[in-house]
N, C-alpha and C. Protein backbone atom coordinates (compact mmCIF):
# COMPACT_ATOMS: atom_id res chain seq x y z
N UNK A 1 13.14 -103.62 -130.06
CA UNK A 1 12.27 -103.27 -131.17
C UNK A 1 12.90 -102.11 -131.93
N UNK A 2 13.13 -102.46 -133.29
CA UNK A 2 13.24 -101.04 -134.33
C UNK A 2 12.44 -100.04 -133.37
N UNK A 3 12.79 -98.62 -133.76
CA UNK A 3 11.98 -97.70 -133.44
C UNK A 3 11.38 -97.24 -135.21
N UNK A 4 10.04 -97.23 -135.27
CA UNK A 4 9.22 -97.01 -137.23
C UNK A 4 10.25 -95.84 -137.25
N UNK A 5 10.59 -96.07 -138.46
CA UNK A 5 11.75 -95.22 -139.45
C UNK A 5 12.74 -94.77 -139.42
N UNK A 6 13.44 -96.04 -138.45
CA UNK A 6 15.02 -96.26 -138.33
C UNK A 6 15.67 -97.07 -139.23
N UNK A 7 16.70 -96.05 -140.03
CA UNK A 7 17.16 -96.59 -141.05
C UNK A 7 16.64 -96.66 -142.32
N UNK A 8 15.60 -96.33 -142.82
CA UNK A 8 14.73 -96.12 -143.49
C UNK A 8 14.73 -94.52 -144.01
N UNK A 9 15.14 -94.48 -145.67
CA UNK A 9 15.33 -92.97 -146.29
C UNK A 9 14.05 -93.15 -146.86
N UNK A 10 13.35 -92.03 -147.31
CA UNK A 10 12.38 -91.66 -148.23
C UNK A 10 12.92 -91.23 -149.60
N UNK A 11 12.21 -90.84 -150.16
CA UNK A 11 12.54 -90.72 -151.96
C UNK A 11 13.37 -89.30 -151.84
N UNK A 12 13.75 -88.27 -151.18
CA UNK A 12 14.63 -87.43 -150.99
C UNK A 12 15.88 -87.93 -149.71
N UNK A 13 16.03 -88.71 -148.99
CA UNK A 13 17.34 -89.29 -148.65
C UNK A 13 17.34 -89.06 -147.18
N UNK A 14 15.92 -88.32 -146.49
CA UNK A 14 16.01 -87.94 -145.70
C UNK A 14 15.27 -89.37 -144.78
N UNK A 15 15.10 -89.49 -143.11
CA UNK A 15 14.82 -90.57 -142.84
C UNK A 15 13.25 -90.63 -142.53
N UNK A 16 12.76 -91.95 -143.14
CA UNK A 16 11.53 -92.37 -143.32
C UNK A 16 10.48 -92.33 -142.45
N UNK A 17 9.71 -92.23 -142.24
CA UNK A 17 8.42 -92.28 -141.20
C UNK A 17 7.23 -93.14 -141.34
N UNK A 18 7.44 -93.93 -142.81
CA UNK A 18 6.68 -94.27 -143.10
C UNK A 18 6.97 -96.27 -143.52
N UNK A 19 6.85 -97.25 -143.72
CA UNK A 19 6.93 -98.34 -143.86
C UNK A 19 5.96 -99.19 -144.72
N UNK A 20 6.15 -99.57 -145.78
CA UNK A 20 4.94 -100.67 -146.43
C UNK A 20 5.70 -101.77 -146.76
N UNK A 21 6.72 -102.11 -146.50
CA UNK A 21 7.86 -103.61 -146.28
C UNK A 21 7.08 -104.18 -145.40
N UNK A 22 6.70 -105.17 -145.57
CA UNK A 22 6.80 -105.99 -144.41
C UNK A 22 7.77 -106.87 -143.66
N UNK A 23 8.92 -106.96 -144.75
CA UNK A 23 10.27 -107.39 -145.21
C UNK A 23 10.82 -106.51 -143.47
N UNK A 24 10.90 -105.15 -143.27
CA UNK A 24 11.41 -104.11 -142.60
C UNK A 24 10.55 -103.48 -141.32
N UNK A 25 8.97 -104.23 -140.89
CA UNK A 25 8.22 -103.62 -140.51
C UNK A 25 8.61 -104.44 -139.17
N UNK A 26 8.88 -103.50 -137.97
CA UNK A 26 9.27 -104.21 -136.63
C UNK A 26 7.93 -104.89 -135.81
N UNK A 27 6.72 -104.87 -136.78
CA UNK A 27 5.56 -105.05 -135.70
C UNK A 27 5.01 -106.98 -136.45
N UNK A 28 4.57 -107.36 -135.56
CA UNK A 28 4.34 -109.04 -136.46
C UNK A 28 3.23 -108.60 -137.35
N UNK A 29 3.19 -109.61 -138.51
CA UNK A 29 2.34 -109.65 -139.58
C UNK A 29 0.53 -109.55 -138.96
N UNK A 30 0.48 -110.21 -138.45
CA UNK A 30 -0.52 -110.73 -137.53
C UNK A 30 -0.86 -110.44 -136.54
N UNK A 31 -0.47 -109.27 -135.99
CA UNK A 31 -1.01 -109.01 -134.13
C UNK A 31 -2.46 -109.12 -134.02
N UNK A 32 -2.20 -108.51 -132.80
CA UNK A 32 -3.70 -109.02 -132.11
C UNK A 32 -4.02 -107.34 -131.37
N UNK A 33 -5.02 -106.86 -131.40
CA UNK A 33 -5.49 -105.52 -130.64
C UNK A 33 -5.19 -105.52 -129.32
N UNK A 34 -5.05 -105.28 -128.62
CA UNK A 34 -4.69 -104.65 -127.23
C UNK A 34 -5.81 -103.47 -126.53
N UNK A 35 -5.72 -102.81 -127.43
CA UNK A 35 -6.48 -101.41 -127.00
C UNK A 35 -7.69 -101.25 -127.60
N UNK A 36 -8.66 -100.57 -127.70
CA UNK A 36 -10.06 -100.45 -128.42
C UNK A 36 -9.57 -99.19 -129.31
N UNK A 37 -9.65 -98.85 -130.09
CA UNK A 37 -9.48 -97.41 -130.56
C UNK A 37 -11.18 -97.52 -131.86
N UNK A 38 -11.45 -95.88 -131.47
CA UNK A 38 -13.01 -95.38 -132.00
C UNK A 38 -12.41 -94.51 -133.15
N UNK A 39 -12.43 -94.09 -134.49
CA UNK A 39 -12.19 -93.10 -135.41
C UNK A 39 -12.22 -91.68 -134.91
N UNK A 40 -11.43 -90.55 -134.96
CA UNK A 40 -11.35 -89.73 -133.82
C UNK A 40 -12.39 -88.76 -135.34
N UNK A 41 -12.36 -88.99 -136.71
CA UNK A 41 -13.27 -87.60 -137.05
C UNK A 41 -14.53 -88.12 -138.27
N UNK A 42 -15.13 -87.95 -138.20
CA UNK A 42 -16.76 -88.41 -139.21
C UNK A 42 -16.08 -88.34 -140.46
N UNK A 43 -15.05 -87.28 -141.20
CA UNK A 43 -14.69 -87.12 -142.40
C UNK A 43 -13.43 -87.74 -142.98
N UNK A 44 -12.74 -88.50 -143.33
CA UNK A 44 -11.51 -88.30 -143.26
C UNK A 44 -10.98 -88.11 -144.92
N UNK A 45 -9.67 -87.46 -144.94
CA UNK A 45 -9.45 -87.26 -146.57
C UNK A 45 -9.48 -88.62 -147.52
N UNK A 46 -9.59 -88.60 -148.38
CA UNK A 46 -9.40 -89.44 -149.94
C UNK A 46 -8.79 -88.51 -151.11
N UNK A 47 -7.54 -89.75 -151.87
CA UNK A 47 -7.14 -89.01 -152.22
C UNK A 47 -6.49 -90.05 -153.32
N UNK A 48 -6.63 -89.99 -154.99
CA UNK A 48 -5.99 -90.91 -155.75
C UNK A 48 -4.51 -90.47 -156.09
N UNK A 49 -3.69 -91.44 -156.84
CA UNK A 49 -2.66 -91.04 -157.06
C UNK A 49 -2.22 -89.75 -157.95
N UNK A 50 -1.78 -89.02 -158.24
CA UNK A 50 -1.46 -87.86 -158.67
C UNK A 50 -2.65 -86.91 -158.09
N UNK A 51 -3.57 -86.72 -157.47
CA UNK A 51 -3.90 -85.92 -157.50
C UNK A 51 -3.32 -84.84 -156.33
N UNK A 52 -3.64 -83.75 -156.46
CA UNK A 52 -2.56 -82.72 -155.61
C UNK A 52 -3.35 -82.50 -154.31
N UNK A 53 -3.09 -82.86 -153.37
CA UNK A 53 -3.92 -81.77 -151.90
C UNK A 53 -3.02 -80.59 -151.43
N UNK A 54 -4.01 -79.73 -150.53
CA UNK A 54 -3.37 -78.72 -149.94
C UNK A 54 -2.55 -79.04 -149.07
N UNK A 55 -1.49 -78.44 -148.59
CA UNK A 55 -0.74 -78.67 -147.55
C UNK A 55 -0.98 -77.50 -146.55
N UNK A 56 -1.04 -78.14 -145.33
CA UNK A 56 -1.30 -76.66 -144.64
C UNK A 56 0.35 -76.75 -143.82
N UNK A 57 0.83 -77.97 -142.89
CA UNK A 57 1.64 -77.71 -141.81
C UNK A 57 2.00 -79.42 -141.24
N UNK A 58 3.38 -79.64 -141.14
CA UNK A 58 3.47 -81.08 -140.33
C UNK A 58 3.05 -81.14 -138.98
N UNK A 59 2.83 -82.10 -138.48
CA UNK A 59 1.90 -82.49 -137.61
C UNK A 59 3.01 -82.88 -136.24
N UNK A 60 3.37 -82.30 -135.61
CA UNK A 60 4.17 -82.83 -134.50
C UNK A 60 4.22 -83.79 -133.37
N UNK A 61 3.16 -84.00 -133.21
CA UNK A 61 2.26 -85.27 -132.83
C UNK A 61 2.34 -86.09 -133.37
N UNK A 62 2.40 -86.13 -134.43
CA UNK A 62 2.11 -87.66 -135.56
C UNK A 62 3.44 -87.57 -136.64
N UNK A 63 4.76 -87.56 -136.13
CA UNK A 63 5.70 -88.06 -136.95
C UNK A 63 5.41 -88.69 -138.48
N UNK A 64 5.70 -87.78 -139.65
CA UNK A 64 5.51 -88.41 -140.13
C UNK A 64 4.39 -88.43 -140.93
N UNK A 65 3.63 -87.27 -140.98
CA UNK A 65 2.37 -86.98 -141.18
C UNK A 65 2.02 -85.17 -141.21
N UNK A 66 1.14 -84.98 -142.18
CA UNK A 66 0.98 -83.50 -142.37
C UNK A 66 -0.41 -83.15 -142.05
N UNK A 67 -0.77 -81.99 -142.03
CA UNK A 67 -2.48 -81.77 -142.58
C UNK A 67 -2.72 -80.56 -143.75
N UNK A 68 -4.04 -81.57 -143.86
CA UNK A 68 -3.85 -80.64 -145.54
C UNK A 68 -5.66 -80.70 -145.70
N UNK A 69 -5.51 -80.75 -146.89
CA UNK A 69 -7.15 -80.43 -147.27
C UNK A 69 -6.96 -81.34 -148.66
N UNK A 70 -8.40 -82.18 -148.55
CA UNK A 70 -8.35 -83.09 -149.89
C UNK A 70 -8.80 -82.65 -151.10
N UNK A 71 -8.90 -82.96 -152.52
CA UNK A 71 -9.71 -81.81 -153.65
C UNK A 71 -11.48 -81.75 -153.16
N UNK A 72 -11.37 -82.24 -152.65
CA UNK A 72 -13.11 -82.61 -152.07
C UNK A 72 -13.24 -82.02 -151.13
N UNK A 73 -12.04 -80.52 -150.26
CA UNK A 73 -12.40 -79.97 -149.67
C UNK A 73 -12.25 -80.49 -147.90
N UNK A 74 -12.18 -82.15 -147.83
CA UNK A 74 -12.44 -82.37 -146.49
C UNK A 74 -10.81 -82.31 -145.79
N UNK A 75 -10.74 -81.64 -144.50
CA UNK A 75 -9.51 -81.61 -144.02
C UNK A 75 -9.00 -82.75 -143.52
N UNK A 76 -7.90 -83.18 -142.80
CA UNK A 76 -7.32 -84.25 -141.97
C UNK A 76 -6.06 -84.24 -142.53
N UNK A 77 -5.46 -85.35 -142.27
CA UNK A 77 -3.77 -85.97 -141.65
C UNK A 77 -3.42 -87.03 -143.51
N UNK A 78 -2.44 -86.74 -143.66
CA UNK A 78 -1.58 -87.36 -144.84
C UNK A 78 -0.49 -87.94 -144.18
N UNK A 79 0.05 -89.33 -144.89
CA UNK A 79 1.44 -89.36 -144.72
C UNK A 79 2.15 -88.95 -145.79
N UNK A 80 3.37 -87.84 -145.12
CA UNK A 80 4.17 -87.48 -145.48
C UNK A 80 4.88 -88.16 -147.26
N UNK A 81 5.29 -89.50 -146.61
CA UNK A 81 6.10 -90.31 -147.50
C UNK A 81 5.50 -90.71 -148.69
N UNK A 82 4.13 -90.73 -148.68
CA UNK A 82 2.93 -91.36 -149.96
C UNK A 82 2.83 -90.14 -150.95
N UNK A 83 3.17 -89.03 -150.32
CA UNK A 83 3.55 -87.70 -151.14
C UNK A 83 4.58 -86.63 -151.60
N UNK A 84 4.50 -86.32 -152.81
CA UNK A 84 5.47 -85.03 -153.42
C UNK A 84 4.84 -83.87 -152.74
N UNK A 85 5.62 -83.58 -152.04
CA UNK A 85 5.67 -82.05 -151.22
C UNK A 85 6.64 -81.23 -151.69
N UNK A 86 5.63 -79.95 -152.11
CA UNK A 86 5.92 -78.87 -152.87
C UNK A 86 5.63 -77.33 -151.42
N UNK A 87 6.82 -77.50 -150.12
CA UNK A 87 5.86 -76.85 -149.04
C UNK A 87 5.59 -75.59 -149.34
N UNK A 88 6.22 -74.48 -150.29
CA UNK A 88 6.31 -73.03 -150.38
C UNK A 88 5.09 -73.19 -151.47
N UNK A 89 4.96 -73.71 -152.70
CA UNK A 89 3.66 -73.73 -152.70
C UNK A 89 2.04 -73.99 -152.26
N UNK A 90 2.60 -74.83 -150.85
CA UNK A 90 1.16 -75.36 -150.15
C UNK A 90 0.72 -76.64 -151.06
N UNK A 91 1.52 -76.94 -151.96
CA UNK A 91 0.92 -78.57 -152.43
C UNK A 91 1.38 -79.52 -152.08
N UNK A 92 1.00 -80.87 -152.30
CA UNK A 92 1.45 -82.27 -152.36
C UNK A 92 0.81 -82.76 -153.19
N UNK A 93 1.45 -84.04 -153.80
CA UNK A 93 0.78 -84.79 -154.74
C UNK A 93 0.76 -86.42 -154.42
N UNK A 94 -0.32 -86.82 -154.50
CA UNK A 94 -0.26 -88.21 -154.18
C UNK A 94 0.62 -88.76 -154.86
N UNK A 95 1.94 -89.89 -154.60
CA UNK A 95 2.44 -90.85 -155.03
C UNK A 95 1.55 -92.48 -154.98
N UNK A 96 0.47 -92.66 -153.99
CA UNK A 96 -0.22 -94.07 -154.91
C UNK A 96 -1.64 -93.02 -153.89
N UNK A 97 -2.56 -94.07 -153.99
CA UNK A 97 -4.32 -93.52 -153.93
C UNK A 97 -3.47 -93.81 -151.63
N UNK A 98 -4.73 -92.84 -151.75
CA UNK A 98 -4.68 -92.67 -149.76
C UNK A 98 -6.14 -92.68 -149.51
N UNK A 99 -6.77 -93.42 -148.31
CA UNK A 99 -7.86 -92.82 -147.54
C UNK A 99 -7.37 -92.87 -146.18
N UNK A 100 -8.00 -91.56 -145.47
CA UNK A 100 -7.14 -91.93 -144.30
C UNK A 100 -8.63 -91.58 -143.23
N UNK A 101 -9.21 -93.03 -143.76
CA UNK A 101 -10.16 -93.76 -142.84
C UNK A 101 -9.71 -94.30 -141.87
N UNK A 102 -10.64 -93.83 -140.29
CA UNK A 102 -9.53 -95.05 -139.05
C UNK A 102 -10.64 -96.10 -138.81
N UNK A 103 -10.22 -96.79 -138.61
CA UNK A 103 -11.09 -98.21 -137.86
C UNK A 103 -11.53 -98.30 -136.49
N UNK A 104 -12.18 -98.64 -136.31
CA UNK A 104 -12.81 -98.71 -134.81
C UNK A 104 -12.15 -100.07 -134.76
N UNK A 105 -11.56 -100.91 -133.76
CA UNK A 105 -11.13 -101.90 -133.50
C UNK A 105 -11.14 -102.47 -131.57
N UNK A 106 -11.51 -103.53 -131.37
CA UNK A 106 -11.54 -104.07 -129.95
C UNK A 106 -10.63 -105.00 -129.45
N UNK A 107 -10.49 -104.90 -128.37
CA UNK A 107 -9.03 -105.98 -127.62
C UNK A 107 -9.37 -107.17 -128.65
N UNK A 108 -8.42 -108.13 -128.75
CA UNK A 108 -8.79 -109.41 -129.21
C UNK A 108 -8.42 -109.52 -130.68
N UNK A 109 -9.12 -108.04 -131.70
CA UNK A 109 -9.65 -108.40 -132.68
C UNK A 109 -8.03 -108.84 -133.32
N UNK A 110 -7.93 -109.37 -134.55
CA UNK A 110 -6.69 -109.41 -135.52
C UNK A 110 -6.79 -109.09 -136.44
N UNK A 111 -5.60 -108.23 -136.85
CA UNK A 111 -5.33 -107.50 -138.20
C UNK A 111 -4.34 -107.51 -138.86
N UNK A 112 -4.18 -107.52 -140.15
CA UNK A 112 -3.05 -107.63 -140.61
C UNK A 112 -2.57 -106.15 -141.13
N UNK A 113 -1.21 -106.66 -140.59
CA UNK A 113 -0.75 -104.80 -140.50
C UNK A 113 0.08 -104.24 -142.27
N UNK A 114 -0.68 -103.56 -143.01
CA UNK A 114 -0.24 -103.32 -144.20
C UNK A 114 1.40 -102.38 -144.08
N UNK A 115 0.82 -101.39 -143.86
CA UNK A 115 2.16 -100.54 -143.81
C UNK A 115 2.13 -99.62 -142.54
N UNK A 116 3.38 -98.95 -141.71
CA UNK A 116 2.97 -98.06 -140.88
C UNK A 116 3.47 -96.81 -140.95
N UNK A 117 3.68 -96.00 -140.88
CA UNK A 117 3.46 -94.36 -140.52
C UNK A 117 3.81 -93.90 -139.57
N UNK A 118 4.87 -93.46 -138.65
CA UNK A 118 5.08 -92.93 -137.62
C UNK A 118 4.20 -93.74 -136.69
N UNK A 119 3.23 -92.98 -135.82
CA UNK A 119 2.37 -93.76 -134.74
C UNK A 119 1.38 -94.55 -134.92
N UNK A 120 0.98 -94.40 -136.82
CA UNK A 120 -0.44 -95.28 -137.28
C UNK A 120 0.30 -96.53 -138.08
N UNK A 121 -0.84 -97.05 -137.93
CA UNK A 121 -0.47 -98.25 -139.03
C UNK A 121 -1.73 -98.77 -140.05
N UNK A 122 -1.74 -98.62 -141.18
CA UNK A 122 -2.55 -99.32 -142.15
C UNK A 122 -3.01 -100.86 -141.77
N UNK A 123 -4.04 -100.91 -140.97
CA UNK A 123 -4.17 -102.63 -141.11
C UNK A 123 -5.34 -102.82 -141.44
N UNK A 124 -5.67 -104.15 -141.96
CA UNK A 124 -6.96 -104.84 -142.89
C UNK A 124 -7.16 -105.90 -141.42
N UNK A 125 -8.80 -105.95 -141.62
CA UNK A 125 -9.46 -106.78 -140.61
C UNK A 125 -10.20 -107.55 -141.74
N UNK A 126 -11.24 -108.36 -141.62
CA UNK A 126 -11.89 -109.45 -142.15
C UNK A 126 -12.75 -108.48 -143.06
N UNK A 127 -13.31 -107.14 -142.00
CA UNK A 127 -14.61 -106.57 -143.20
C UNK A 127 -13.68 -105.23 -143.25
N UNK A 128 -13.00 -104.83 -143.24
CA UNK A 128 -12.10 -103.16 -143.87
C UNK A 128 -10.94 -103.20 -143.76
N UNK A 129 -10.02 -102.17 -144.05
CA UNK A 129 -8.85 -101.85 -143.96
C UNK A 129 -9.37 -99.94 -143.72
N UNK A 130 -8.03 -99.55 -142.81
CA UNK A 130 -7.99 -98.55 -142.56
C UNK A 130 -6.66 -98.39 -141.24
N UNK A 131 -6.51 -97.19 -140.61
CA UNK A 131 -5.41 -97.12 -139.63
C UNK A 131 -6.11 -97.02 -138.22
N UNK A 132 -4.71 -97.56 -137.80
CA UNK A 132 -5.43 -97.36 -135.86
C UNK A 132 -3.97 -96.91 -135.35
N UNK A 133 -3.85 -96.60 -134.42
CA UNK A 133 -2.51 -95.92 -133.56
C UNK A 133 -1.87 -97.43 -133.02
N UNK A 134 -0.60 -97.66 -133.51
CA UNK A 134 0.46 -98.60 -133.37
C UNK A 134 0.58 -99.39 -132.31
N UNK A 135 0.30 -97.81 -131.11
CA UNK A 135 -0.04 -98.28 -129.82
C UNK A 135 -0.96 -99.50 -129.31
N UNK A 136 -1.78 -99.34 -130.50
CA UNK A 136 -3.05 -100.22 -130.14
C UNK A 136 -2.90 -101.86 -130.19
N UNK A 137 -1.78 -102.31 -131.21
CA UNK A 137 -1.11 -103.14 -131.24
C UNK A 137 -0.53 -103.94 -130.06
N UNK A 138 -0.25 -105.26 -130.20
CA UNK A 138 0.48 -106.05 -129.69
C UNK A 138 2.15 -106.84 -130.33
């Protein structure tokens, strides 16, 4: 298996963490859940394209991913790659719209995996889209 963001540069040349190819994405179109995963926070950021969030600090845990604060004030986790990072000023700017809603998901269920992110992955189920940890995958 690829290891997510091998070989893969971002828009500064450095290597990627992030994936929305499916062309490049080492996980099948189609898996199937494995694991249950519950949304770990009640709030999570939203965020359209250009608009700027705070940056506070990358996330070492989550390759690939920062935390910041949304204009709406609510904190949580960005990917890195979906944004212009400005770090000495504390900004970023969205490059397309983000929510970084997680899904509650159960063994069995199937999803189709949009793009992934270091350890998360964007996938759509029948009634949402949102991320679950890669792990959770098959």
């Amino acid at each position: 298996m690829v290891a997510l963001g091998e070989g893969k540069l971002n828009h500064e040349g450095r290597d990627s963490e992030c994936n929305s190819s499916p062309f490049l994405n080492p996980l099948p179109a189609m898996p199937r859940v494995h694991t249950a995963h519950q949304p770990s926070f009640p709030q999570t950021p939203k965020v359209d394209a250009g608009a700027a969030v705070v940056f506070r600090h990358h996330d070492s845990k989550n390759p690939g991913w920062f935390f910041g604060r949304d204009p709406d004030g609510i904190e949580g986790y960005f990917p890195t790659d979906w944004f212009d990072l400005d770090e000495p000023a504390g900004i970023a700017h969205a490059r397309r719209d983000y929510d970084g809603v997680e899904l509650a998901v159960s063994p069995g269920d199937a999803v189709e995996v949009i793009a992934t992110c270091g350890p998360w992955a964007l996938v759509r189920t029948t009634a949402a889209t949102g991320w679950i940890p890669v792990s959770c995958l098959q």
